[in-house]
Every structure is written in structure tokens, then in C-alpha cells.
Protein backbone atom coordinates (compact mmCIF):
# COMPACT_ATOMS: atom_id res chain seq x y z
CA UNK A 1 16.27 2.14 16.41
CA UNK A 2 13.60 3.71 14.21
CA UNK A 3 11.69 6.95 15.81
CA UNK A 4 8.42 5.30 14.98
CA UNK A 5 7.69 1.81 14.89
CA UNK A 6 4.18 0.15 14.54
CA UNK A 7 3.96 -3.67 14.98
CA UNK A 8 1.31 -6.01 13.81
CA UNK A 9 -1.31 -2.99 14.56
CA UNK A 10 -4.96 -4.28 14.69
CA UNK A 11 -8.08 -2.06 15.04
CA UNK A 12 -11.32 -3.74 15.18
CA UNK A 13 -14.74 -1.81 15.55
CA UNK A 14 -17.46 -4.20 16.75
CA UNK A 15 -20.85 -4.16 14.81
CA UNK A 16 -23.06 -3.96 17.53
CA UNK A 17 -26.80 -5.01 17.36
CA UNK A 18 -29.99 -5.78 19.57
CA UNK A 19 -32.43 -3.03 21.54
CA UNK A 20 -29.53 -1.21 23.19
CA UNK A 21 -26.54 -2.31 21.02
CA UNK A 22 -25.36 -4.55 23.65
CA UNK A 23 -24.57 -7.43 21.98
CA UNK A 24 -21.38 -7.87 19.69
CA UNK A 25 -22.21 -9.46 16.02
CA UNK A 26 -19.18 -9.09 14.06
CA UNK A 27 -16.44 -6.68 13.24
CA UNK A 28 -15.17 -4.13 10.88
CA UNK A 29 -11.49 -5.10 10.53
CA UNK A 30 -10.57 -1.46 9.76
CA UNK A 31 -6.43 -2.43 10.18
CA UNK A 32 -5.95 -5.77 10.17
CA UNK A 33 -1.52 -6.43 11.17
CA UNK A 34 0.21 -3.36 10.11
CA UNK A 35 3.82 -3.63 10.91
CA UNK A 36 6.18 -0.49 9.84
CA UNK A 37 9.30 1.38 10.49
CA UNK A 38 9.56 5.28 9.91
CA UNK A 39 13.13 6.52 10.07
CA UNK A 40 13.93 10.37 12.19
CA UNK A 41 13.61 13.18 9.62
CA UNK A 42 11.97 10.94 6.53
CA UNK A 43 8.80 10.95 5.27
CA UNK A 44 6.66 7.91 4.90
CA UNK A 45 3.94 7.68 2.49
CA UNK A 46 0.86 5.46 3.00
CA UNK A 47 -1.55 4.91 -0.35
CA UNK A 48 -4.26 3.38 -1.04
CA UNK A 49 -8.22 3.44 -2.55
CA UNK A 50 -10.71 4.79 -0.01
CA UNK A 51 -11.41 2.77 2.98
CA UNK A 52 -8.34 0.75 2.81
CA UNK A 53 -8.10 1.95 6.35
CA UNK A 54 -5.04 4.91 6.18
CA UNK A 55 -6.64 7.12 8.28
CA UNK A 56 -7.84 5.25 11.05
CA UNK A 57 -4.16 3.65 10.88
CA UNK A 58 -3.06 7.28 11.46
CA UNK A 59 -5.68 7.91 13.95
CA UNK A 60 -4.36 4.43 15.72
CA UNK A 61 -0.61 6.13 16.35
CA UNK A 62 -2.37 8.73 18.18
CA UNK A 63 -4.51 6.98 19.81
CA UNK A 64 -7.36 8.81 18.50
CA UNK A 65 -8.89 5.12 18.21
CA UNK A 66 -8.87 2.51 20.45
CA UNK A 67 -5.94 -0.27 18.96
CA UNK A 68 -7.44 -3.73 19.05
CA UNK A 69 -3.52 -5.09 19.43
CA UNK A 70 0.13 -4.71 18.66
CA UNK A 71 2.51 -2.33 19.39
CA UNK A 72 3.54 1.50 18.58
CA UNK A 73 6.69 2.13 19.33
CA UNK A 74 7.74 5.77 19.07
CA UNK A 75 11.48 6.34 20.42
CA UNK A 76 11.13 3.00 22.44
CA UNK A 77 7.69 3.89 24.16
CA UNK A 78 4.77 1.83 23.29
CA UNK A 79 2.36 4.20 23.37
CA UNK A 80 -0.56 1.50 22.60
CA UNK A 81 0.25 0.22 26.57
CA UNK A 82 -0.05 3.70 28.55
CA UNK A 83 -2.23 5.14 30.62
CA UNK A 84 -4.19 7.65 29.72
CA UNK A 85 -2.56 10.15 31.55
CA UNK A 86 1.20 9.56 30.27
CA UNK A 87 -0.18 9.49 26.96
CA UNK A 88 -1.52 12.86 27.38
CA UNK A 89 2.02 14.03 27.82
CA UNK A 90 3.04 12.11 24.88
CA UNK A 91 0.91 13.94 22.05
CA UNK A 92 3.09 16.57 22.37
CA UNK A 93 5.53 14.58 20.30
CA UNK A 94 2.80 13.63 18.09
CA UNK A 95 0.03 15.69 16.17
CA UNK A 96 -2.00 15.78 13.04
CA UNK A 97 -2.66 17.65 10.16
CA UNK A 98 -6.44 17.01 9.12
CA UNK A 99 -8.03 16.35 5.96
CA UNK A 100 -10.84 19.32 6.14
CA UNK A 101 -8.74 22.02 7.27
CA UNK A 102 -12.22 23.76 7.76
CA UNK A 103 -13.69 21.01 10.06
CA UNK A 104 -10.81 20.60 12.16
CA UNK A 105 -11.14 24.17 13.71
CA UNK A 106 -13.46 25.53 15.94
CA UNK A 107 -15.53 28.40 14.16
CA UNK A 108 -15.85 29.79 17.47
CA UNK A 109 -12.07 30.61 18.19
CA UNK A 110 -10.07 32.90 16.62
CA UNK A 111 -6.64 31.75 15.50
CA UNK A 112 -5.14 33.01 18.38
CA UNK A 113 -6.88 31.19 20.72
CA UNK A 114 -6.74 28.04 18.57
CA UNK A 115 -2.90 27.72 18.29
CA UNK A 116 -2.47 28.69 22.17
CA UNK A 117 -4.68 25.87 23.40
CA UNK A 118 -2.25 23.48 23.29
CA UNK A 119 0.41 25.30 24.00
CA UNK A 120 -1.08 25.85 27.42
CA UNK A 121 -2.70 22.24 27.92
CA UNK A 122 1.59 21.12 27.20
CA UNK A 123 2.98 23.98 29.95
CA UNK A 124 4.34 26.01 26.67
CA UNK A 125 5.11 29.40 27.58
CA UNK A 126 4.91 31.10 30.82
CA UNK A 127 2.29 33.17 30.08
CA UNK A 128 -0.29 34.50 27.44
CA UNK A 129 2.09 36.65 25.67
CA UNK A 130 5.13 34.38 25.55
CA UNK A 131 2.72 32.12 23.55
CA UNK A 132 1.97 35.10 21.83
CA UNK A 133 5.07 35.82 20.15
CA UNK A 134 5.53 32.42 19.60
CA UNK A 135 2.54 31.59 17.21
CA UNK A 136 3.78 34.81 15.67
CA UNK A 137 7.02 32.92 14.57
CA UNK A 138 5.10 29.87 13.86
CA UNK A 139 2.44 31.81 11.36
CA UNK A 140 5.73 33.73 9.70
CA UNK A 141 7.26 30.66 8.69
CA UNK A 142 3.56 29.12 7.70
CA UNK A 143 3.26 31.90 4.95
CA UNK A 144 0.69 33.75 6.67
CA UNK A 145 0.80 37.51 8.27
CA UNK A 146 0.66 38.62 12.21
CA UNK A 147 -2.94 39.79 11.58
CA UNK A 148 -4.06 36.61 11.31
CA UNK A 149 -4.32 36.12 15.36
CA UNK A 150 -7.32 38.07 15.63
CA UNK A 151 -9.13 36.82 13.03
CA UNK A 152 -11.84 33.62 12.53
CA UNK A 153 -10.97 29.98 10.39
CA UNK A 154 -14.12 31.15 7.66
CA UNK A 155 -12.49 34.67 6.70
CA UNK A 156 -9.66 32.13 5.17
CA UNK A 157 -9.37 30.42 2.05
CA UNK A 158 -8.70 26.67 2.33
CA UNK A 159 -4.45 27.00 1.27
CA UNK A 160 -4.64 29.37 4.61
CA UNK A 161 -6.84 27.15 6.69
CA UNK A 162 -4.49 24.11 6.04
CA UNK A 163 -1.54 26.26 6.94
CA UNK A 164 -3.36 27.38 10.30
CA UNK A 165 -3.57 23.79 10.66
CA UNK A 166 0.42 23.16 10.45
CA UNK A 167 0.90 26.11 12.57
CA UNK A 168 -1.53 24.78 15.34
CA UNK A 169 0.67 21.13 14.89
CA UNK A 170 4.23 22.77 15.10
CA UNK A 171 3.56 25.25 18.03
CA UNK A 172 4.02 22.03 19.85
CA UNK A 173 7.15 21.15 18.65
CA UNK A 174 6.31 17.31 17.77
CA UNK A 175 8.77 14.96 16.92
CA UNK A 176 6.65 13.71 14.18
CA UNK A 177 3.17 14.76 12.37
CA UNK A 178 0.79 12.50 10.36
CA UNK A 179 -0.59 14.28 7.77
CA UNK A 180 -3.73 13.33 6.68
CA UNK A 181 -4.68 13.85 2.77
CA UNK A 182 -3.15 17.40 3.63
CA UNK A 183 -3.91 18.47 -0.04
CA UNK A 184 -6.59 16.14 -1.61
CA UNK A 185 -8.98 19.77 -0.52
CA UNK A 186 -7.25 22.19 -1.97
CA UNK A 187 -6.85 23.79 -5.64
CA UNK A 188 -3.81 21.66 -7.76
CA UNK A 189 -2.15 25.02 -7.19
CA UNK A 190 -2.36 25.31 -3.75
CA UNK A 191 -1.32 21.74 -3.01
CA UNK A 192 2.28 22.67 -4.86
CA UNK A 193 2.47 25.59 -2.40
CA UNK A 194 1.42 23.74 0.99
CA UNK A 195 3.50 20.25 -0.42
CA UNK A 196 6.56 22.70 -0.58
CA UNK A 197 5.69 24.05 2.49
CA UNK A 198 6.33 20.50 4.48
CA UNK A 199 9.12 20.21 2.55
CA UNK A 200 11.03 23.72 3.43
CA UNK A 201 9.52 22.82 7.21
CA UNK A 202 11.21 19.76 7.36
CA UNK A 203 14.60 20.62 5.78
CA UNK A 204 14.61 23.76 8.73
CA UNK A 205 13.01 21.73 11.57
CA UNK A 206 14.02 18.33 10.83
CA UNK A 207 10.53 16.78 11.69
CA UNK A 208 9.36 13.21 10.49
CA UNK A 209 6.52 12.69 8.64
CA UNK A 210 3.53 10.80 8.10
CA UNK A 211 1.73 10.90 4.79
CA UNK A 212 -1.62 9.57 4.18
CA UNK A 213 -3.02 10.33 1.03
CA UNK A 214 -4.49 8.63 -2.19
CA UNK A 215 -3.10 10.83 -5.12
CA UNK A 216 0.35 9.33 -6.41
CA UNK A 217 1.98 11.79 -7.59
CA UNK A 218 2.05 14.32 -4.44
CA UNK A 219 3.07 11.16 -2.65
CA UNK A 220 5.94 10.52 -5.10
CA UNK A 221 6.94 14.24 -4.55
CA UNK A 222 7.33 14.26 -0.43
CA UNK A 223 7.87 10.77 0.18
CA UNK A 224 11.32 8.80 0.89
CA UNK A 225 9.52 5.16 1.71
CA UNK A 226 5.74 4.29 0.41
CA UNK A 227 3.49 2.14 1.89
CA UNK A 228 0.77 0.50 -0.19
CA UNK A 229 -2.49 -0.39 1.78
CA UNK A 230 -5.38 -2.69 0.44
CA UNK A 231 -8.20 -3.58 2.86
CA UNK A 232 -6.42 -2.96 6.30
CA UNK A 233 -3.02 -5.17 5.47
CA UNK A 234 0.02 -3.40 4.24
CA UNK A 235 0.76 -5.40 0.42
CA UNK A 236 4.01 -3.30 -0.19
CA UNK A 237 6.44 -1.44 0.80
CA UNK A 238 10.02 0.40 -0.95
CA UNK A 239 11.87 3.30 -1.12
CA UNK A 240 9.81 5.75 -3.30
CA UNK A 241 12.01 5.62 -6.77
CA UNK A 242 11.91 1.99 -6.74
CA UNK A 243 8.25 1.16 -6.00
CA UNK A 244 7.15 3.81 -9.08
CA UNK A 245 10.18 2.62 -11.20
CA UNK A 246 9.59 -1.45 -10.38
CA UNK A 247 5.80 -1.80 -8.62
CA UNK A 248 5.63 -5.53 -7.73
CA UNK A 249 2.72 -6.12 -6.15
CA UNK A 250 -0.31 -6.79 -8.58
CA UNK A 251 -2.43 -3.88 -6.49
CA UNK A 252 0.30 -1.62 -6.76
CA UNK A 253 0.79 -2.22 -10.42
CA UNK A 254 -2.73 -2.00 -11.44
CA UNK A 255 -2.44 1.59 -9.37
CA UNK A 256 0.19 2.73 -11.12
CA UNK A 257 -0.56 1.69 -14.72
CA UNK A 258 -3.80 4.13 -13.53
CA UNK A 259 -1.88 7.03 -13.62
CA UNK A 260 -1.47 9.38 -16.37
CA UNK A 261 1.74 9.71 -18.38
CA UNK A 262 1.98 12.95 -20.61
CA UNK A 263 4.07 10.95 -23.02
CA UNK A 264 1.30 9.81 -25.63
CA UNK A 265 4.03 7.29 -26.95
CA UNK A 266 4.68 5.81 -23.50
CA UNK A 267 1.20 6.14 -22.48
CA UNK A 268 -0.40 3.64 -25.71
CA UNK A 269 2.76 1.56 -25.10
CA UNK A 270 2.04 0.62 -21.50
CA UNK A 271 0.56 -2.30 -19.94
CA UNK A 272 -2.69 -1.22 -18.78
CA UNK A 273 -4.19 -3.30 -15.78
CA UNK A 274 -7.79 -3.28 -15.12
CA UNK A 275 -9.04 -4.95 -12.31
CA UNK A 276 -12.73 -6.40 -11.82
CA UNK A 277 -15.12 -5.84 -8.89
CA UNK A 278 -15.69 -3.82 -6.17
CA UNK A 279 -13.62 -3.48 -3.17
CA UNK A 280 -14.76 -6.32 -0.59
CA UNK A 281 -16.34 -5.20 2.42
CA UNK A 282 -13.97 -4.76 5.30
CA UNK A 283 -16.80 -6.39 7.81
CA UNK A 284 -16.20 -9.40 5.61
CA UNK A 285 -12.78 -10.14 4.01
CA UNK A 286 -11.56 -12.66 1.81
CA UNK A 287 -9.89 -15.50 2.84
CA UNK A 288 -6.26 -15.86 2.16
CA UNK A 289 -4.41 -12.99 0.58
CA UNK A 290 -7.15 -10.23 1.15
CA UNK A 291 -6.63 -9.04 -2.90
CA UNK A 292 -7.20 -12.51 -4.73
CA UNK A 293 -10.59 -11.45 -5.61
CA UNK A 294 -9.80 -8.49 -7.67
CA UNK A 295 -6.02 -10.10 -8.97
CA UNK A 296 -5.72 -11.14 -12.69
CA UNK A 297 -3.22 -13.44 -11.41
CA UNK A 298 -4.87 -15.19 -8.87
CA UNK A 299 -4.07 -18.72 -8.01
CA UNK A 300 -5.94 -21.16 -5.69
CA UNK A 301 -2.83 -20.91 -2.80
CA UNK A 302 -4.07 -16.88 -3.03
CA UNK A 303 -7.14 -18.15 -1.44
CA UNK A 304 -6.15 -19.89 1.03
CA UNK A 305 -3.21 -18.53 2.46
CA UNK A 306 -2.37 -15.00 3.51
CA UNK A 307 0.89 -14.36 2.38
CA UNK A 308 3.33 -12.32 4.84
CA UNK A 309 5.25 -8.99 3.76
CA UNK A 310 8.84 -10.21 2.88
CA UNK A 311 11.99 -8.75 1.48
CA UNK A 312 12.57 -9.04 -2.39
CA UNK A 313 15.34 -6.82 -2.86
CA UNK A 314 17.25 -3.89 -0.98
CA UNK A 315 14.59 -2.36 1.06
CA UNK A 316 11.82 -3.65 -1.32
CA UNK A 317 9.26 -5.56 0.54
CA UNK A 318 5.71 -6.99 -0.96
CA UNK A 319 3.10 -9.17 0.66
CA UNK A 320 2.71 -11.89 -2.67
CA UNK A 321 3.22 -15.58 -2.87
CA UNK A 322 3.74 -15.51 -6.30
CA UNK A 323 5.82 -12.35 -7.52
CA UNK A 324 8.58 -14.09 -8.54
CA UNK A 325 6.70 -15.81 -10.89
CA UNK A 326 5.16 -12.44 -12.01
CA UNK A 327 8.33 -10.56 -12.42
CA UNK A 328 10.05 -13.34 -14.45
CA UNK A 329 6.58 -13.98 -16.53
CA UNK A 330 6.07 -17.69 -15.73
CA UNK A 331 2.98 -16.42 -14.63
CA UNK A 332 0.63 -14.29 -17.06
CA UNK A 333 -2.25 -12.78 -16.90
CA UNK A 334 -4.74 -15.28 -17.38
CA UNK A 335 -2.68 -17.72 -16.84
CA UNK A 336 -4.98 -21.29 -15.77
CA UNK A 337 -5.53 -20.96 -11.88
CA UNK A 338 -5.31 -24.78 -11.42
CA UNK A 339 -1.04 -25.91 -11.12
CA UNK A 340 1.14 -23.00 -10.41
CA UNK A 341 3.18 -23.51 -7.80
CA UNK A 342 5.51 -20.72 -5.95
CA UNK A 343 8.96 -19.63 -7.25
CA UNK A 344 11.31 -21.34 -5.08
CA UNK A 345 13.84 -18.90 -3.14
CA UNK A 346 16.41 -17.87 -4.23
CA UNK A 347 18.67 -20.32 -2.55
CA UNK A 348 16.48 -23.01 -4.54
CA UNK A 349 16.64 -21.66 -7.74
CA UNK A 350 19.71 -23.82 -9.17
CA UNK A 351 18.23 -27.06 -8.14
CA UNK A 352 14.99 -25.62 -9.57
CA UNK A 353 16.61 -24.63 -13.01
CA UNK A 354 18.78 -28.11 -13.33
CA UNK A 355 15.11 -30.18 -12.35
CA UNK A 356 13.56 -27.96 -15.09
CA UNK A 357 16.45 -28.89 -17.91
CA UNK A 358 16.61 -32.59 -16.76
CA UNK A 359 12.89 -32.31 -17.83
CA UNK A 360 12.89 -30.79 -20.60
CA UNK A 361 15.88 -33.20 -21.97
CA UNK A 362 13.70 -36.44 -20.73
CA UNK A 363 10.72 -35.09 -22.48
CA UNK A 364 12.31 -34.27 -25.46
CA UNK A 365 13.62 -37.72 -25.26
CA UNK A 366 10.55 -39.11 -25.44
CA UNK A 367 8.84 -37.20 -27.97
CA UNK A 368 11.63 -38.82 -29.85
CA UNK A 369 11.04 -42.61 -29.34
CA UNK A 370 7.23 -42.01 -29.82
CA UNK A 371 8.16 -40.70 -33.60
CA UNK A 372 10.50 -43.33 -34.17
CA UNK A 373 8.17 -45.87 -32.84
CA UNK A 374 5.23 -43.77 -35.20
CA UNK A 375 7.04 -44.16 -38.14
CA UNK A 376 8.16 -47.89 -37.93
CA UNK A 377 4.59 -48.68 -37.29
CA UNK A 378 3.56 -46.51 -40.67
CA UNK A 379 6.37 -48.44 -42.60
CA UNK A 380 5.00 -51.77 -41.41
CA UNK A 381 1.67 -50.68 -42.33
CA UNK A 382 2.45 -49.69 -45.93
CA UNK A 383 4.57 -53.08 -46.51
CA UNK A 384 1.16 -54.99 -45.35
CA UNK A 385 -0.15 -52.72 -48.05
CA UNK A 386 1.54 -53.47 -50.77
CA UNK A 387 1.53 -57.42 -49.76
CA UNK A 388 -2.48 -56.99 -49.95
CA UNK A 389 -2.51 -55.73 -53.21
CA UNK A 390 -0.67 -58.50 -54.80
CA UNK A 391 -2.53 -60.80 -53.81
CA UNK A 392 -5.18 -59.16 -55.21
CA UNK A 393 -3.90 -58.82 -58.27
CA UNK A 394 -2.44 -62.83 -58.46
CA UNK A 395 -6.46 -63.56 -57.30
CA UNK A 396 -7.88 -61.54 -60.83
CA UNK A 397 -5.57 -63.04 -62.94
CA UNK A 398 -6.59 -66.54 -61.77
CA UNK A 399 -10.01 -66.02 -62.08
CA UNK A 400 -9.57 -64.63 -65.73
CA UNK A 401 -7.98 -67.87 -66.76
């Protein structure tokens, strides 16, 4: 059984309007059936443009935000069905690494008192000292010096204010942490140091993690499995390697063809894919497969039929009606959006290809009788040619007598 397990997560914020917001006029379908597996001691990478709704998904595990439906699952708990109480027990297990490592801690505390707040809301340590010498450890292995206990989250730089906020997630022990965009705020060279960081943490520790964060290539780094997210659904999913080495999904390859190679041969040599329009509004999705409106290979199924995340090789999963037809390029970019059909499976794929060459044999066949046919009719013609003209010919010399 996988450590954490979300099933067809939903989170819906109503739109409220009226004189005193009482009355319910639509919704903001922030997560719209996320369904995931994250293994004990991996690291799972979500990505996606802004808004696609990572970090509320994140938010949703902790129940930070209320979860509309579904399931999450973490070491056969379904923490989405507790009471309040039991699930205050369960955070432990749980915590978060913030975005603004600046906004997530209160100004007013010094670092001492920050890191020991949970550890005596959880029961950790027997008394003020034994936490003590505990965040001491915890700050050590963070990078940062005993000192820091007495002093305030602005006499830090931002690399030390995201550490604090590791240290204030680890005091607790947890099981597994979601960090969100740990590094997008920091200096490039300051991400390497915190991104190497998680990783030295999780070799010693062996925690799980949680990535949310938007710039490829630190996701690349840390990740074992990515996630792709567009508009609240989940659109792919593989094993990191694979999904940079063989994106499937048309989002995912239009990201990726995005990012930068330092090869300038490679680079002019690439496919580039540029898509159109703006991201739709997550109060008001598309139809069908959420992505259709941005998709240079949009067909009219696309529109009205949302396809379902499936398998298409080991571990590789992608949520695409047609990406067999992309991969073997019987569909183009471009290609007329009026008759493609699906790739059948694969267990239709011989009847498919002998259908196909019984085709093309009966239309080659055909081609042939109409040129046979063509060219008896032109040899009839030019007989009924000749025939005219002498008769012609017999007609002047009778009149010239």
C-alpha cells in the first residue's frame, strides 16, 4: 500500500453573491478529480502554470481547505473523513514547507519559540528544555548555528528563513512534507543549496515528499514521479526520466519544448510548440478534455468527452484520447479537426492494420479500373476522330467534282 494516496480529490469554492453573500451562484473548481499514489521515501513532483490548482491540492492533504469529495488516504487513514479532533493528532505526520518563507512566520516570535510551538501542541518533549536541545539538533542539520534561537525571522536572509521553515516542519518528525514552491523565492544559488538540503534530509531521515512547484528543472532534480496539472485535473503522470525524455501529453510537451537547452544545435533543431490563448477560467471550464482549447491537436471528441488518466507504458500514465495517434504521427499538428477517430488499443491494432491494407489494396484496385476504363474511352474517342475527318475529306472532294 502506498503511504499517501489521494482519490478522485475535488475542492470546490462557492462564488457567493447577494447583500450578505448568502446565496451560492457558481463555483471555482480549484481541483477538479485528482487521483495519485506517492510511494514511502520518494518524492513526487506536481507542475504546472499558475492557478492550475497545486497548492490548494497541497493545502487539500492537510486539510488546510475544506475537500469538496474523495478520499486521502495516508497509511490507510482517510484523513478527508475525520473529525476534527483526530485530525489534529494527525498533522503531526504531515506538515508544510511554505512558499514565502517570510510570511509563514510570525515576526513576533523568535525562532525559538516558533519551532517549540508545535512541539508542545504534539506532547514533544517533557519540558521547555528537552525541546530545547532538540531544535538545536534540528537547526545543526538545517545549516544554521545555535544562535539562531534567540533571534527574529527579519534578521535572516530568505536561504535561512526557508531553512527555519524545514526546521519548524521536521521538529515534528512527519512522515511526509509538501513542499510548496520551496525555492521559486530564493536566489538560483540558494535554491541549489536548500534543493540539496531536502535531498541530504531525505537520504538521513527517509521522509517522503511532496513537491509543488512550476520551474522544471528543480523538479527534474528532486523528483522520482511527476505529476502534470492543467486546470484542476491531473493530464500526466511518469517516472521523472521518462516524462522529460518522452512527454506525451500535448500540455506537457508544449511545457517542455519551453524550456531552455544550452545546446544551440539541439535548441534550433527542436520542435517548438506554441500554444494560443489564455488559460480558461477555472469558475468556467471547458467542456470535455479541460485543454482542447489551447491544443494544436484538438479534435471534436476533445470537446466533448473528458478523457480519463490511463496507462501507456510502464508507469507512464496521460489523460489523452488521442496520443497514440500523436506519438505515431497519424495525427499532426493542424491536422483537419473533422474525421479522426481514436487509435484502437493495443489489442486492436492487428485487425486495425489488416482493415487498413485491405483498403489500401481495394483502393488501389480501383484507381486501376478507372484508368483502364479512362483510357479505352480516350481510344474510342480518337477512332470517332479520325472516322470524322474522312468523311470530311470524301465530302470536299465531292463537292470539287
Amino acid at each position: 500500500m502506498s503511504l499517501l494516496e489521494l482519490n478522485d480529490v475535488k475542492v470546490h469554492f462557492p462564488i457567493k453573491r447577494g447583500v450578505f453573500f448568502d446565496r451560492t451562484v457558481g463555483h471555482v473548481y480549484a481541483v477538479d478529480g485528482i487521483s495519485l499514489k506517492v510511494e514511502a521515501g520518494e518524492t513526487y513532483g506536481l507542475v504546472g502554470e499558475s492557478g492550475c490548482g497545486k497548492t490548494t491540492l497541497g493545502r487539500a492533504v492537510l486539510r488546510l481547505v475544506d475537500i469538496t469529495s474523495g478520499e486521502v488516504v495516508l497509511d490507510g487513514t482517510d484523513l478527508a473523513s475525520l473529525p476534527d479532533k483526530e485530525m489534529r493528532s494527525m498533522r503531526r505526520r504531515l506538515q508544510m514547507v511554505f512558499q514565502d518563507p517570510l510570511g509563514s512566520l510570525n515576526p513576533r516570535q523568535n525562532i525559538e519559540s516558533i519551532l517549540s510551538e508545535g512541539m508542545a501542541a504534539h506532547g514533544i518533549g517533557a519540558n521547555q528544555e528537552e525541546r530545547r536541545e532538540k531544535i538545536r539538533a534540528i537547526l545543526a542539520k538545517v545549516g544554521l548555528p545555535s544562535n539562531a534561537l534567540s533571534r527574529y525571522p527579519h534578521e535572516f536572509s530568505g536561504g535561512q528563513r526557508q531553512r527555519i521553515g524545514i526546521a519548524r516542519a521536521l521538529v515534528l518528525e512527519p512522515d511526509v512534507i509538501i513542499c510548496d514552491e520551496p525555492v521559486s523565492a530564493l536566489d538560483v544559488s540558494i535554491q541549489a543549496q536548500v534543493v540539496n538540503l531536502l535531498d541530504e534530509l531525505q537520504e538521513e531521515l527517509g521522509l517522503t515528499y511532496v513537491v509543488i512547484a512550476h520551474d522544471l528543472a528543480v523538479v527534474r532534480h528532486i523528483s522520482d514521479v511527476i505529476g502534470v496539472m492543467y486546470l484542476g485535473s491531473l493530464v500526466e503522470e511518469a517516472p521523472s526520466d521518462s516524462l522529460y525524455a518522452e512527454p506525451k501529453h500535448p500540455y506537457t510537451k508544449a511545457l517542455m519544448s519551453a524550456v531552455p537547452i544550452p545546446d544551440p544545435v539541439v535548441e534550433e533543431a527542436r520542435e517548438r510548440i506554441l500554444l494560443t490563448g489564455d488559460l480558461p477560467s477555472p469558475a468556467n471550464p471547458p467542456s470535455g478534455c479541460r485543454f482542447h482549447t489551447r491544443c494544436p491537436w484538438a479534435q471534436p471528441k476533445c470537446k466533448e468527452e473528458r478523457p480519463q488518466l490511463r496507462e501507456v507504458g510502464d508507469g507512464h500514465r496521460v489523460a489523452c484520447h488521442f496520443v497514440e495517434d500523436i506519438e505515431s504521427g497519424v495525427l499532426q499538428i493542424g491536422t483537419d479537426r473533422a474525421a479522426v477517430v481514436p487509435a484502437a488499443r493495443t489489442e486492436d491494432a492487428g485487425i486495425e492494420a489488416a482493415a487498413a491494407k485491405a483498403a489500401e489494396a481495394a483502393e488501389a484496385a480501383e484507381d486501376k479500373a478507372v484508368e483502364e476504363k479512362s483510357a479505352s474511352v480516350e481510344a474510342t474517342d480518337s477512332e470517332a476522330a479520325e472516322t470524322d475527318s474522312t468523311e470530311s475529306a470524301k465530302d470536299s472532294t465531292a463537292q470539287g467534282a
